[in-house]
C-alpha atoms as a PDB file:
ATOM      1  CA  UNK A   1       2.076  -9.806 -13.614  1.00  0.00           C
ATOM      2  CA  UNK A   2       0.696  -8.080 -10.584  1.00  0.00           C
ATOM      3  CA  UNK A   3      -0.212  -5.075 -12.583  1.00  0.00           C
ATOM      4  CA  UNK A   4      -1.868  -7.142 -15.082  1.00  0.00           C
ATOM      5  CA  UNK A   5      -4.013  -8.948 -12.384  1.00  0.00           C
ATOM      6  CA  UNK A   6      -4.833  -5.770 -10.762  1.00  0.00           C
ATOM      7  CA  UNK A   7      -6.130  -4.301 -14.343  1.00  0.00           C
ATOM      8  CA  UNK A   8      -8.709  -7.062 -14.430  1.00  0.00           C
ATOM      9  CA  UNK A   9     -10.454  -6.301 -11.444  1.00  0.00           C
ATOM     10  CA  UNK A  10     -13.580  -5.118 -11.080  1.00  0.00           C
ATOM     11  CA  UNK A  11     -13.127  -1.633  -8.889  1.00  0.00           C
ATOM     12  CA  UNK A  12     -14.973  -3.396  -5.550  1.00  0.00           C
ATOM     13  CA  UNK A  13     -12.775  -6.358  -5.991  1.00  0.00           C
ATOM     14  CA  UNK A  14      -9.406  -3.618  -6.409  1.00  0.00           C
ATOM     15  CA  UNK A  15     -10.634  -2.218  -2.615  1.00  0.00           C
ATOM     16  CA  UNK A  16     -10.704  -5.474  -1.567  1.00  0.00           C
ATOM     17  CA  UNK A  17      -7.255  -6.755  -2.764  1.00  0.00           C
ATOM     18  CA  UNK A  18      -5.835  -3.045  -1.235  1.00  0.00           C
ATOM     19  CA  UNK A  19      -7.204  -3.904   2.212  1.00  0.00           C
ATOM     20  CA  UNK A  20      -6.031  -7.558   2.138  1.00  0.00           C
ATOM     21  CA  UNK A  21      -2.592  -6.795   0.377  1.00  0.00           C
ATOM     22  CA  UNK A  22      -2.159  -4.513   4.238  1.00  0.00           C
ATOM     23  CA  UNK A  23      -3.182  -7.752   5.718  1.00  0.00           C
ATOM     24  CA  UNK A  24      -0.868 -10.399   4.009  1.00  0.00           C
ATOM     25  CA  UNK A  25       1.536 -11.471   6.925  1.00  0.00           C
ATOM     26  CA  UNK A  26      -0.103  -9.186   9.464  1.00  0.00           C
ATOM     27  CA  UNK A  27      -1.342 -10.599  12.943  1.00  0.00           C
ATOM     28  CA  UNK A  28      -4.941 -10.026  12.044  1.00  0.00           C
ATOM     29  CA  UNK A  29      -8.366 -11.854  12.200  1.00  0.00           C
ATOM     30  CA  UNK A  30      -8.843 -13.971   8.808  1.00  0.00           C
ATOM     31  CA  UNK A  31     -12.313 -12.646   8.791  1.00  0.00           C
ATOM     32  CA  UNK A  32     -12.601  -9.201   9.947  1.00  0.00           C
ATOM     33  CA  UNK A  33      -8.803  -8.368   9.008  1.00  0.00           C
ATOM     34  CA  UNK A  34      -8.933  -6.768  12.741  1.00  0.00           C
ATOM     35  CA  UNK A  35      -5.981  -7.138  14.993  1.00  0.00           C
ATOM     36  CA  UNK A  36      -8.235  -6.323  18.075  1.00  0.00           C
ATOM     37  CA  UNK A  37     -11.515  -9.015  16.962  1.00  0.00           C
ATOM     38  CA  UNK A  38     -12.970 -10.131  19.392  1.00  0.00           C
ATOM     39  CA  UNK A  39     -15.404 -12.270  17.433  1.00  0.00           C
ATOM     40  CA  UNK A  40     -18.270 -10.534  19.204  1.00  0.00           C
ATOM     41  CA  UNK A  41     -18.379  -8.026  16.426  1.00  0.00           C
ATOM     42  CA  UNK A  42     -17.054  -9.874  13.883  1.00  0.00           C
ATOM     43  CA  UNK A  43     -17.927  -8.978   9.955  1.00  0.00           C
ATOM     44  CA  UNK A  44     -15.615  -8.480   6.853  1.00  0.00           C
ATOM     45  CA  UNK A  45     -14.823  -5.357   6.021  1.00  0.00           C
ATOM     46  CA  UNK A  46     -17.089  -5.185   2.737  1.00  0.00           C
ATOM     47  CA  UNK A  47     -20.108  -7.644   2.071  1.00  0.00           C
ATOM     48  CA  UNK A  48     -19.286 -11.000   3.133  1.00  0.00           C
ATOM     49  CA  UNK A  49     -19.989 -13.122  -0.713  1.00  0.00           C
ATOM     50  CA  UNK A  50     -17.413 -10.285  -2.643  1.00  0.00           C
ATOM     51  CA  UNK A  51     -14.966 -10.792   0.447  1.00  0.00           C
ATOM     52  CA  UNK A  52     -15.146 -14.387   0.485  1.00  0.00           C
ATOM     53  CA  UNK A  53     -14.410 -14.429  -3.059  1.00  0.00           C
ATOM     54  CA  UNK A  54     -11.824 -11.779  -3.766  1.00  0.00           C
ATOM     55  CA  UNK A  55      -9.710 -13.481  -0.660  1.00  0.00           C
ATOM     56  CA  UNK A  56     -10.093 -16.907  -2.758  1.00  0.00           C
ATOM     57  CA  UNK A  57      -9.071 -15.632  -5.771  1.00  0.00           C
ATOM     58  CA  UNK A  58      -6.445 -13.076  -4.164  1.00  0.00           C
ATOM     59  CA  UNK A  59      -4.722 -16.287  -3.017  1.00  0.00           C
ATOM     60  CA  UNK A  60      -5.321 -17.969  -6.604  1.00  0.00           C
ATOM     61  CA  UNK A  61      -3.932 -15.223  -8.126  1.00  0.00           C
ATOM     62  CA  UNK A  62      -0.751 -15.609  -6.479  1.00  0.00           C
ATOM     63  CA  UNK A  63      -0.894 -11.943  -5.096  1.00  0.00           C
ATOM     64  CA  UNK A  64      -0.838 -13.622  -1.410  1.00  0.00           C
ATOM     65  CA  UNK A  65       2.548 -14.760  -2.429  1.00  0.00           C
ATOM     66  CA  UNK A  66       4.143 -11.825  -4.540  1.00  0.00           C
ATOM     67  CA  UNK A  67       2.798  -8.655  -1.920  1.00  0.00           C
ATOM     68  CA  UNK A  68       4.295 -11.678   0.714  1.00  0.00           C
ATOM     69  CA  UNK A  69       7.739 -11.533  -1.332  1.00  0.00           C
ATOM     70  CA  UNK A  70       7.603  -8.122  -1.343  1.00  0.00           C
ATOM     71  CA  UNK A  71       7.099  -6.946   2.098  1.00  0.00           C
ATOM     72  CA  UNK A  72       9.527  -9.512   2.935  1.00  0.00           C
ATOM     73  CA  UNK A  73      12.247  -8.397   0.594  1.00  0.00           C
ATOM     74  CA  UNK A  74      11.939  -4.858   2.164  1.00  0.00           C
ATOM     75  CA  UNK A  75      13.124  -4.108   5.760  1.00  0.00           C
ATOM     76  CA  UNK A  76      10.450  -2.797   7.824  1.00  0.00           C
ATOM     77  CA  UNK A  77       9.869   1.089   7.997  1.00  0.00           C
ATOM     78  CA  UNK A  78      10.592   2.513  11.179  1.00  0.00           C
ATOM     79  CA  UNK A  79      10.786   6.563  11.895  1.00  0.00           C
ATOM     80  CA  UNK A  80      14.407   6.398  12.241  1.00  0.00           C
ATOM     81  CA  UNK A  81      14.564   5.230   8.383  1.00  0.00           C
ATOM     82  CA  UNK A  82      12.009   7.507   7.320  1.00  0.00           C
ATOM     83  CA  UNK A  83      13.767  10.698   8.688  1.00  0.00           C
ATOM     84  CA  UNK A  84      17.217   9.375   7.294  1.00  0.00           C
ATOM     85  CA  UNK A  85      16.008   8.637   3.626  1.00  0.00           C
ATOM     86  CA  UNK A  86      14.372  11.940   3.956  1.00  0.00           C
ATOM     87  CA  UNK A  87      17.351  13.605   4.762  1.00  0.00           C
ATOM     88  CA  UNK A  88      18.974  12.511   2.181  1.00  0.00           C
ATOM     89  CA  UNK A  89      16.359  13.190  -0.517  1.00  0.00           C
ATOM     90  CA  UNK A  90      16.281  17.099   0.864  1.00  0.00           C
ATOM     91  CA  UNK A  91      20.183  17.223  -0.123  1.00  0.00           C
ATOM     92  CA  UNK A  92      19.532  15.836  -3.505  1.00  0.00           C
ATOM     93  CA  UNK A  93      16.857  18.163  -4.444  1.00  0.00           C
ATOM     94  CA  UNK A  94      18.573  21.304  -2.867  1.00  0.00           C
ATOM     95  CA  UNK A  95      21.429  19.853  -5.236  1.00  0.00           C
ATOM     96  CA  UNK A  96      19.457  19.873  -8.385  1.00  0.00           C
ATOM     97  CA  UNK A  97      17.464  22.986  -7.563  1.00  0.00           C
ATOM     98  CA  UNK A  98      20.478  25.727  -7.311  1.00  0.00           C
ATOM     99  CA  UNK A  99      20.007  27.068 -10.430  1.00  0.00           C
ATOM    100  CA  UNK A 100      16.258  26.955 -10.805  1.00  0.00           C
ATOM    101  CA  UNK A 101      15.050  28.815  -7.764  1.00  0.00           C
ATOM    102  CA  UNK A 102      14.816  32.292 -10.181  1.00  0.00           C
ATOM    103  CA  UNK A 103      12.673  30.446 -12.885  1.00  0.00           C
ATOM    104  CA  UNK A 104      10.457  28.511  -9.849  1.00  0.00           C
ATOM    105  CA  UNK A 105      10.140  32.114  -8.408  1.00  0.00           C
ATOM    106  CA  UNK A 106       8.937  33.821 -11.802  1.00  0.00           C
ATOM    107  CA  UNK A 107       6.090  31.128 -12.383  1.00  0.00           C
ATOM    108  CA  UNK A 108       5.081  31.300  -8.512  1.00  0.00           C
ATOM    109  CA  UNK A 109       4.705  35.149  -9.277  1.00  0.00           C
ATOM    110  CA  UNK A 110       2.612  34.990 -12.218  1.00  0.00           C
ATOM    111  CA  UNK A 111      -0.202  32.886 -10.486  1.00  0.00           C
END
């Protein structure tokens, strides 16, 4: 379903749903999607009519509630995490690439 909702969109609308799909549970400004607004300087982050209206029909959609679900299914990324998942995708691919390194090495040599 999200895919299919995406594939509808015009491409300005598509920016907009990226930018507010990095906002959906985020401590940010409702306007400006800024965590540091200070109102002074407030303004969406495209022109105000296509933000207005691809935040209405972003929560229409039901993509408020499914990148919501998602984010909130997932536990949060931290460094520690990254370097761990990391480390274990290095040993998989040194795994799986033992007996390839001559071939890789061939091709690399004929470029």
């Amino acid at each position: 379903m999200y895919g299919r909702i995406r594939a509808k969109l015009s491409n300005e609308k598509v920016y907009v749903y990226d930018i507010l799909e990095d906002s959906v549970d985020s401590d940010v400004c409702w306007n400006c999607l800024c965590q540091e607004c200070d109102w002074a300087t407030c303004t969406p982050p495209v022109e105000t009519l296509l933000f207005h209206e691809a935040s209405k029909s972003f929560v229409e959609d039901g993509m408020w509630d499914m990148v919501s679900s998602a984010k909130s299914s997932n536990p949060p990324l931290t460094k520690e995490i990254f370097l761990q998942e990391r480390g274990q995708t290095d040993d998989h691919w040194e795994d799986e690439a033992e007996g390839d390194q001559d071939v890789w090495g061939e091709d690399d040599e004929d470029n």
